[in-house]
Protein backbone atom coordinates (compact mmCIF):
# COMPACT_ATOMS: atom_id res chain seq x y z
CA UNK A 1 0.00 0.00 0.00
CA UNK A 2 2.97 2.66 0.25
CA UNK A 3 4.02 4.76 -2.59
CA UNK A 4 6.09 7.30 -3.05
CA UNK A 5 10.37 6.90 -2.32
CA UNK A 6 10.15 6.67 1.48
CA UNK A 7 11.75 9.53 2.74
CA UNK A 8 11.76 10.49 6.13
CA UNK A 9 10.37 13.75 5.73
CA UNK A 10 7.08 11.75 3.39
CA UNK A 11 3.39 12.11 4.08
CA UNK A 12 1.81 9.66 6.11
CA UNK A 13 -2.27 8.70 5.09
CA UNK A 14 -4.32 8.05 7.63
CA UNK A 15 -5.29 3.72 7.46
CA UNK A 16 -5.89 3.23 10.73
CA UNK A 17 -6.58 6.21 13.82
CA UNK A 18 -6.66 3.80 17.04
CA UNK A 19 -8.62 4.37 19.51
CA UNK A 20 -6.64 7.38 21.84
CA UNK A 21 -6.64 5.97 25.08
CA UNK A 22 -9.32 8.01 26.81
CA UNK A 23 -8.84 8.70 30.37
CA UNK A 24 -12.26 8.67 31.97
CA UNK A 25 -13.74 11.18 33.00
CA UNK A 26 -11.44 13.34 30.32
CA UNK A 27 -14.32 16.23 29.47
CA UNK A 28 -14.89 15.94 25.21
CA UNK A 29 -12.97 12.87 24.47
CA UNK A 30 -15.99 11.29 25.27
CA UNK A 31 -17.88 13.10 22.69
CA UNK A 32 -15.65 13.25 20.19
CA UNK A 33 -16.16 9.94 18.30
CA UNK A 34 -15.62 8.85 14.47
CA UNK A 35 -17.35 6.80 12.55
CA UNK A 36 -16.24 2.84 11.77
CA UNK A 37 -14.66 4.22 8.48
CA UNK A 38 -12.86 6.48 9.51
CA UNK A 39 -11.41 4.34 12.52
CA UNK A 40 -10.64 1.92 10.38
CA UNK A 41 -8.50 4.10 8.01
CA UNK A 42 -4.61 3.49 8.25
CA UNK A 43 -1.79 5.47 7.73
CA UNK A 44 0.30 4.86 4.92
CA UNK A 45 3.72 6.88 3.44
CA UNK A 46 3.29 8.75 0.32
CA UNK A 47 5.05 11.15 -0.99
CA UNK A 48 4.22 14.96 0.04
CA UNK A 49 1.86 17.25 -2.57
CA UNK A 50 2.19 20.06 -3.82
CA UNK A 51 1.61 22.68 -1.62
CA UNK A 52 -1.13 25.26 -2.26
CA UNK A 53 0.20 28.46 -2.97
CA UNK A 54 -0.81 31.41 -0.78
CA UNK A 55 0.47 32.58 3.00
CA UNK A 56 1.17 30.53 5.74
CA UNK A 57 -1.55 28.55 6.65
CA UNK A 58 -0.74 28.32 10.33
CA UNK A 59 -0.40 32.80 10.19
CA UNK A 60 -4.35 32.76 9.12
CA UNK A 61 -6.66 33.71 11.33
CA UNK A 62 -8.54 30.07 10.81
CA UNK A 63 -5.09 28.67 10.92
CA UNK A 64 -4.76 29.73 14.95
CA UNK A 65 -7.92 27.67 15.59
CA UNK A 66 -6.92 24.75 13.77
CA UNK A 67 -3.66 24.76 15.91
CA UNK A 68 -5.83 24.40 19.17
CA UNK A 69 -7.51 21.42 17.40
CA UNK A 70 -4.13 19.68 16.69
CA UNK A 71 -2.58 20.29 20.13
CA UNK A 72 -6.05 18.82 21.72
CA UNK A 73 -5.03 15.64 19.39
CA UNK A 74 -1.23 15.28 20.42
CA UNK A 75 -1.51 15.96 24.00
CA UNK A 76 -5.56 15.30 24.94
CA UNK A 77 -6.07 12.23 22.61
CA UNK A 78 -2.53 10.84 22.26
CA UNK A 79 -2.36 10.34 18.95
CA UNK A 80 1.05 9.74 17.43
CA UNK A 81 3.01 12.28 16.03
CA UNK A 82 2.69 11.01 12.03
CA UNK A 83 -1.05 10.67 12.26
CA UNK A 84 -1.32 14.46 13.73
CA UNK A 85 1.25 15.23 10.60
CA UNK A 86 -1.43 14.39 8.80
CA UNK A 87 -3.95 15.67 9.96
CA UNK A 88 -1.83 19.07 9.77
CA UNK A 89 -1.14 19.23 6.47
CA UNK A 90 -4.89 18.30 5.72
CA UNK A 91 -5.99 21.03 7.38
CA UNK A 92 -3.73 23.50 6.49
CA UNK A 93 -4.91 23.04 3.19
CA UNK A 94 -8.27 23.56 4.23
CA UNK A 95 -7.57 26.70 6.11
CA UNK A 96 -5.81 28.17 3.22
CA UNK A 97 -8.82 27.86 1.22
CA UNK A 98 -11.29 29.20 3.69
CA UNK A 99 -8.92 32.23 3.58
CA UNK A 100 -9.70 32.35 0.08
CA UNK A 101 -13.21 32.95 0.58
CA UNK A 102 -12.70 35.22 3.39
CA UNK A 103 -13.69 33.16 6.07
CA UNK A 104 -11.72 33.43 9.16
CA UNK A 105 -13.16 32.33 12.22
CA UNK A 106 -15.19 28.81 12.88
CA UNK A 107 -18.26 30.11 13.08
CA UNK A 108 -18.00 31.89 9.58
CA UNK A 109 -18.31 28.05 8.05
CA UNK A 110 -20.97 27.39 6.22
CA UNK A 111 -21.54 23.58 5.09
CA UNK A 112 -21.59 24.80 1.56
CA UNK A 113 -17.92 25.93 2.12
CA UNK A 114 -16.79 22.60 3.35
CA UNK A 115 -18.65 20.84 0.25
CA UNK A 116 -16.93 23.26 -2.44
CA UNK A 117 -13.41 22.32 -0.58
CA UNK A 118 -14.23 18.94 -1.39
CA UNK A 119 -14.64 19.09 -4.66
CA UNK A 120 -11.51 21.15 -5.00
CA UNK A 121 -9.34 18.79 -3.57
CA UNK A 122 -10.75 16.30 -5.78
CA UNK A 123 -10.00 18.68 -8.92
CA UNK A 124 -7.43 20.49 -7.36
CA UNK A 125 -9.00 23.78 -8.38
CA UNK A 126 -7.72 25.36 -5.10
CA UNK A 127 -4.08 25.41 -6.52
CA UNK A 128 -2.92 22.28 -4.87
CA UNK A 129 -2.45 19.04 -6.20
CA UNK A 130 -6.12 16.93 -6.58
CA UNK A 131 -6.33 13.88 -4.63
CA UNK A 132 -7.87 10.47 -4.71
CA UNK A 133 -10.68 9.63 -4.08
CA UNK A 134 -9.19 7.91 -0.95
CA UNK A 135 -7.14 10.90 0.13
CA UNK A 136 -9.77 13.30 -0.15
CA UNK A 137 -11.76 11.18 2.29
CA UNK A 138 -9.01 10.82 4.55
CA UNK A 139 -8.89 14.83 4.29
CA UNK A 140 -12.97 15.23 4.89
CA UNK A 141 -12.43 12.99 7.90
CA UNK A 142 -10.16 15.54 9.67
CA UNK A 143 -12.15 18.55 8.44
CA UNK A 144 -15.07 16.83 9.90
CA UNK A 145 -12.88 16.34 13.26
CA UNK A 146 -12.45 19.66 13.89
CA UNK A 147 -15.48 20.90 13.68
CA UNK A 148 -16.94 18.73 16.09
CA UNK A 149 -13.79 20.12 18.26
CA UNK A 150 -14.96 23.54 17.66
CA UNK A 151 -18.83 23.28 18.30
CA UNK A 152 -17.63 21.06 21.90
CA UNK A 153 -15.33 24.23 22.50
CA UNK A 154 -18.26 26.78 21.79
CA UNK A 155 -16.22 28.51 19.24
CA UNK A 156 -19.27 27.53 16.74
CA UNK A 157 -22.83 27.45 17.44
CA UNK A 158 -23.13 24.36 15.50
CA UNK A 159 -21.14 21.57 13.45
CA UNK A 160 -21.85 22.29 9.63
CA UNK A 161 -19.84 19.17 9.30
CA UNK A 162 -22.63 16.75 10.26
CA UNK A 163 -24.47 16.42 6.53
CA UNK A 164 -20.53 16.40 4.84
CA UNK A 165 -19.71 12.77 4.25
CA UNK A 166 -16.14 11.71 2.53
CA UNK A 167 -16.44 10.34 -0.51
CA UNK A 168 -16.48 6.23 -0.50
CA UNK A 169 -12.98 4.64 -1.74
CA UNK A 170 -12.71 2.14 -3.64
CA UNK A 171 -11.45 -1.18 -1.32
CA UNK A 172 -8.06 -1.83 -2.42
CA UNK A 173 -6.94 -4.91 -1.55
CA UNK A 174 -2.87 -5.28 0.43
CA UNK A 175 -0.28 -5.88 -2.10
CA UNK A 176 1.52 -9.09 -0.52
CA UNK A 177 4.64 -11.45 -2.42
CA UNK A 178 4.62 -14.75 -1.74
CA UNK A 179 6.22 -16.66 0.82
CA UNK A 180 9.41 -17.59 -2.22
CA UNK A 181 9.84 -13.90 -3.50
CA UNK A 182 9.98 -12.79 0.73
CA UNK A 183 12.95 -15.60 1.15
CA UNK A 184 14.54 -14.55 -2.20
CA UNK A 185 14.58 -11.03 -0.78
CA UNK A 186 16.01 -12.10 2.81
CA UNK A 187 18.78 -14.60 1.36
CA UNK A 188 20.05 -11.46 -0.92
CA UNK A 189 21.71 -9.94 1.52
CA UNK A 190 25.35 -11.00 2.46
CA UNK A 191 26.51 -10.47 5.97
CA UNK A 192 30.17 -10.42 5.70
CA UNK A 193 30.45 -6.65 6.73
CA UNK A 194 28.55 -5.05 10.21
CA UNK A 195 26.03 -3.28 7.81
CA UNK A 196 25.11 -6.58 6.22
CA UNK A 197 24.39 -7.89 9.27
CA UNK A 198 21.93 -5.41 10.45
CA UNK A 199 20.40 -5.66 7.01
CA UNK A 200 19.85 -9.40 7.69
CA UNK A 201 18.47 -8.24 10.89
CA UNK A 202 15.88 -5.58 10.24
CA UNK A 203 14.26 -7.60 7.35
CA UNK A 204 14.04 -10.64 9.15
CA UNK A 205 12.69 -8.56 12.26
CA UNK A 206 10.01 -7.26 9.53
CA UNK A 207 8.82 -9.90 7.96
CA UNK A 208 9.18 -12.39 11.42
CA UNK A 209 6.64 -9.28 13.29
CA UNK A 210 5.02 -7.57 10.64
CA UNK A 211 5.92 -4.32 12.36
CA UNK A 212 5.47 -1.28 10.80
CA UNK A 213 8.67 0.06 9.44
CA UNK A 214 8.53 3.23 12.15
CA UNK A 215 8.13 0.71 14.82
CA UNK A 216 11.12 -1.08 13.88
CA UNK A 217 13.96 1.69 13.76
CA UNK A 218 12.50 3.01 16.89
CA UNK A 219 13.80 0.17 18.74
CA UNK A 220 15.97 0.16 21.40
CA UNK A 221 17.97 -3.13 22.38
CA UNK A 222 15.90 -3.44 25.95
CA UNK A 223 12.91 -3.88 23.80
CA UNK A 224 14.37 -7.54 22.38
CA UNK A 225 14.09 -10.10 24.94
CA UNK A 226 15.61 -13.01 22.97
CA UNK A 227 16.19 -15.25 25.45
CA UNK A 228 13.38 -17.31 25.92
CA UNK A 229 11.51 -17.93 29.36
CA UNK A 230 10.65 -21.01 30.57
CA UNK A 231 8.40 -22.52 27.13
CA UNK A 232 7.46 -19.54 26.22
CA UNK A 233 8.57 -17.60 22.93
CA UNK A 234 11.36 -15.01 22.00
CA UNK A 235 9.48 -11.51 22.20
CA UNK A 236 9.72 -8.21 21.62
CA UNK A 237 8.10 -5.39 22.31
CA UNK A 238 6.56 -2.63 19.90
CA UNK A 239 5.26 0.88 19.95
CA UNK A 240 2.47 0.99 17.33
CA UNK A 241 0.17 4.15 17.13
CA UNK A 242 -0.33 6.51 20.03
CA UNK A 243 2.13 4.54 21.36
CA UNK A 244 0.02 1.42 22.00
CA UNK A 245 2.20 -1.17 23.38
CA UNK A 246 2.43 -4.38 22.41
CA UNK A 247 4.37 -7.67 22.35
CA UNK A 248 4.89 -9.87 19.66
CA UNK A 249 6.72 -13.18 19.17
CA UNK A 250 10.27 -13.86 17.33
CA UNK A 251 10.94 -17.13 14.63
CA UNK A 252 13.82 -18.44 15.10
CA UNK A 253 15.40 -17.39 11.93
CA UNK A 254 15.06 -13.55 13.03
CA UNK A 255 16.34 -14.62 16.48
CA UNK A 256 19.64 -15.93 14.84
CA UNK A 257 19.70 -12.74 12.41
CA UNK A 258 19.06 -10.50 15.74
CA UNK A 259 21.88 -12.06 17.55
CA UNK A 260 24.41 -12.38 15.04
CA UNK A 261 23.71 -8.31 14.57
CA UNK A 262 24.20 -7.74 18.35
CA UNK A 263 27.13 -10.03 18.87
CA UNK A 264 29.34 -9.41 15.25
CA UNK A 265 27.70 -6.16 14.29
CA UNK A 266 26.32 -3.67 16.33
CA UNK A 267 29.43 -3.63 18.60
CA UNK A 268 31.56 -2.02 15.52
CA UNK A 269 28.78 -0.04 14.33
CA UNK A 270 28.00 1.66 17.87
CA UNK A 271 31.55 2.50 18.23
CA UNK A 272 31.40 4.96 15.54
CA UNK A 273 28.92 6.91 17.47
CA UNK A 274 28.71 8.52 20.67
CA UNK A 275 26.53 5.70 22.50
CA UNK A 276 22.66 5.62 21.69
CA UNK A 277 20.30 2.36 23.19
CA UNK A 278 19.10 2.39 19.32
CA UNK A 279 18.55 -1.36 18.32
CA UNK A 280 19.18 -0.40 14.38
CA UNK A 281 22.71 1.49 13.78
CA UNK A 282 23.54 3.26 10.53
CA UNK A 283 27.04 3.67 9.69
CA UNK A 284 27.55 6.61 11.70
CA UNK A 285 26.81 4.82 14.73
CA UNK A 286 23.55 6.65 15.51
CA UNK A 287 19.61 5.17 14.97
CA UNK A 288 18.50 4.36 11.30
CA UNK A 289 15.99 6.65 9.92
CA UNK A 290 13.05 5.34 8.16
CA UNK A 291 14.68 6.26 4.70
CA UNK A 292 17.27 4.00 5.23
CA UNK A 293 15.58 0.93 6.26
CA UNK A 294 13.65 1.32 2.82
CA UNK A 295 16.60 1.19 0.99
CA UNK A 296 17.59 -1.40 2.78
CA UNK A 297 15.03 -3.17 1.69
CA UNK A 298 14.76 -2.36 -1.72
CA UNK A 299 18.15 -3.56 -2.58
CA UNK A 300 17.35 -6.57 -1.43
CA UNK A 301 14.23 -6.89 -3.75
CA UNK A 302 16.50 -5.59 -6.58
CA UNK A 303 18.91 -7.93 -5.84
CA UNK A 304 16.66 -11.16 -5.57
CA UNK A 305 15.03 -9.59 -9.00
CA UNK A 306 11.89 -8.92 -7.24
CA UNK A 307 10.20 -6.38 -10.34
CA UNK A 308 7.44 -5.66 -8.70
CA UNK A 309 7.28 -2.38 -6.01
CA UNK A 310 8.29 -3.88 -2.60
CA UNK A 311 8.68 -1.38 1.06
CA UNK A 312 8.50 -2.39 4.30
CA UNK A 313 4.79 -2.40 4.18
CA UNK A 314 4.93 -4.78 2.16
CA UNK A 315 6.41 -7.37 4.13
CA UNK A 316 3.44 -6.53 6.81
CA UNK A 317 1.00 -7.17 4.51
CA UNK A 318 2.82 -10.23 3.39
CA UNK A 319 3.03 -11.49 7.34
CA UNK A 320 -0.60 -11.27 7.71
CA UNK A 321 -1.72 -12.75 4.62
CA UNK A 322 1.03 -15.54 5.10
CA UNK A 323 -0.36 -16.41 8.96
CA UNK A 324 -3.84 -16.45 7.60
CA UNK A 325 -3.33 -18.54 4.84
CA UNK A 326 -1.64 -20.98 7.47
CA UNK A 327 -4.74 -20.96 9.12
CA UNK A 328 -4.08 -18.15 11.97
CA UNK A 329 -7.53 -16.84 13.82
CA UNK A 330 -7.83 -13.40 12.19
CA UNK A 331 -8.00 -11.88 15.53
CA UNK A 332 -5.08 -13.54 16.33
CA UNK A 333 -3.69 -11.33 13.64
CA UNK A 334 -5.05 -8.45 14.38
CA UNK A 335 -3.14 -8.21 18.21
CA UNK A 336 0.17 -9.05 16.08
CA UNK A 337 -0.44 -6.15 13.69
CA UNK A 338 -1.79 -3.56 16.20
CA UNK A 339 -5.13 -2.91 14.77
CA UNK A 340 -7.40 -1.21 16.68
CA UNK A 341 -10.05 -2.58 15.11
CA UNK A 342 -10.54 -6.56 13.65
CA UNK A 343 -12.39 -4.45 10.17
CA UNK A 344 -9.11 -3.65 9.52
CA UNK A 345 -7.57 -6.72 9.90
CA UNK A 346 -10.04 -8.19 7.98
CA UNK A 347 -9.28 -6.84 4.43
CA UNK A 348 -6.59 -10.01 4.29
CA UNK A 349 -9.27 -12.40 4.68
CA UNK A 350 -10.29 -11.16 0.85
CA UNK A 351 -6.83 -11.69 -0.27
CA UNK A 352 -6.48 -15.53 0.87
CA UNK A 353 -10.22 -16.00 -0.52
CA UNK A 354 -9.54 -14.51 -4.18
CA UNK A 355 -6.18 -17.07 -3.42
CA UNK A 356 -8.71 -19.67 -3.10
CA UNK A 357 -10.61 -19.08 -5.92
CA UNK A 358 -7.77 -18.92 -7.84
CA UNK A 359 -6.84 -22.60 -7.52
CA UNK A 360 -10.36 -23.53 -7.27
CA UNK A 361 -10.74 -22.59 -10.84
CA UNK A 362 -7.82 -23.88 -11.88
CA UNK A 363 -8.02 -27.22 -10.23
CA UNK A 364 -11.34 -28.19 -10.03
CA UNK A 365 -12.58 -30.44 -13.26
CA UNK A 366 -16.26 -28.18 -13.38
CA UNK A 367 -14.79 -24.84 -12.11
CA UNK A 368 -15.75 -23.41 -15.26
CA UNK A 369 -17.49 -23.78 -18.25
């Protein structure tokens, strides 16, 4: 599902907004709910659009009330830093075209100002770059946010934003390789040299988890308990979204990757730095960006003559459609992957049943006609 090259400094989509860990008794959170679609919307890297010309956004008049909104969603709602990145630069695009029409305040909004906005980010008639059909729903979803943040805050009488509904995307179904392409891709990578053996590491960490690539290079070594206890399992333990905790098992072929990196690897890779608890060195001996890792990785395809797109998402999707076409519970999957929400989760089941069909028609005798 990513596009784009993978910089650090990308876009991320929203895919899936977890629930934000409401305190109880914590005032609006309580009111301020989204719909099953747009909880069950992910975040995914893309690359960033163009901006729209024009000021600032965030010197606008609008803009000031939109930064209330954001700081209510990083430090009242916990949500993690990429998905309020996102929700930024949807917004700013939004205020920049209410300046347009001279509306400056919250209470200026009319709901025939949100719909026009929609169908210039569609057509990109506001000077930006038009989106999908899938990106301009992830964009209504925050526009619709914030106005139910402004009517809770009385800084609107009303929400306009009740009768707007994002347009319905298309279901696209997770782009996985199969289980020879991901061990073509993981036996590509020699590990005669200290980087080669953290390359071995972080794409058998990937693939062995299904973490989510920002998950991964945000490890530190205390996170990796590889020794096992008792019968149970090799574990780690990963930050997803809003930094939801949560612990997932090790194979034993990432094990042996993990602890040839920390014994033969790391050590010489550290060195060059000034000391950092990072699990994932670059060559400078501090953490590996995000940008990295995806190179990392598409080397490796490259170099096991993978031709079609592969990232790191990739390899998650390919985890989860792997363990269900083993015959994992998709709930079972869903803790692994972090979903908030088993709808999510769900969108592999499709995969492994157009699988089935698949060799249904091509091995059954009365299949077809």
């Amino acid at each position: 599902m990513m596009t784009g090259s993978g910089a650090d400094g990308a876009t991320t989509r929203l895919e899936t907004i977890p629930d934000p860990g409401r305190q109880p008794g914590s005032g609006t959170d309580e009111t301020l709910q989204i719909t099953r679609q747009e909880a069950t919307m992910e975040l995914e890297t893309i690359p960033d659009p163009v901006p729209a010309p024009g000021p600032d956004p965030a010197t606008l008049p609008i803009g000031r009330y939109l930064e209330t909104y954001l700081q209510h969603l990083a430090v009242e709602r916990g949500m993690a830093k990429n998905t309020v990145s996102a929700y930024r630069r949807d917004l700013y695009r939004y205020a920049a075209f209410l300046h347009s029409l001279d509306v400056h305040a919250p209470d200026q909004v009319a709901l025939g100002h949100m719909t026009s906005f929609a169908q210039a980010v569609r057509e990109g008639t506001d000077g930006a770059a038009p989106l999908s059909a899938r990106s301009a729903a992830r964009t209504i979803v925050a526009v619709r946010g914030v106005h139910k943040f402004w009517e809770l805050e009385g800084l609107a009488p009303t929400n306009p934003a009740v009768d707007l509904h994002p347009p319905q995307p298309g279901r696209r179904l997770p782009k996985a390789i199969s289980v020879a392409d991901v061990g073509a891709i993981l036996d590509s990578v020699s590990i005669d040299t200290s980087a080669g053996l953290r390359d071995k590491a972080i794409l058998e960490f990937l693939y062995s988890t299904g973490a989510r690539i920002s998950e991964a290079v945000g490890l530190d070594v205390d996170d990796l308990h590889l020794e096992r206890q008792g019968d149970g399992p090799a574990v780690v333990r990963l930050f997803g979204k809003g930094s939801k905790e949560r612990i997932v098992p090790l194979g034993s072929y990432a094990i042996e990757a993990l602890n040839a990196y920390l014994v033969r690897g790391r050590p010489e890779l550290v060195a060059k730095g000034k000391g950092t608890a990072a699990l994932f060195l670059n060559q400078r001996g501090s953490r590996l960006s995000r940008q990295s890792a995806w190179s990392v990785l598409t080397k490796a395809a490259q170099r096991a003559g993978i031709e079609q797109d592969v990232s790191p998402h990739t390899l998650r999707h390919s985890f989860a459609t792997h363990l269900l076409e083993g015959g994992a519970d998709v709930r079972v999957v869903q803790e692994l992957l972090g979903h908030a929400s088993v709808t999510t989760t769900q969108v592999y089941t499709l995969v492994t049943a157009d699988t089935l069909r698949e060799i249904y028609a091509a091995a059954h005798p009365r299949a077809n006609l």
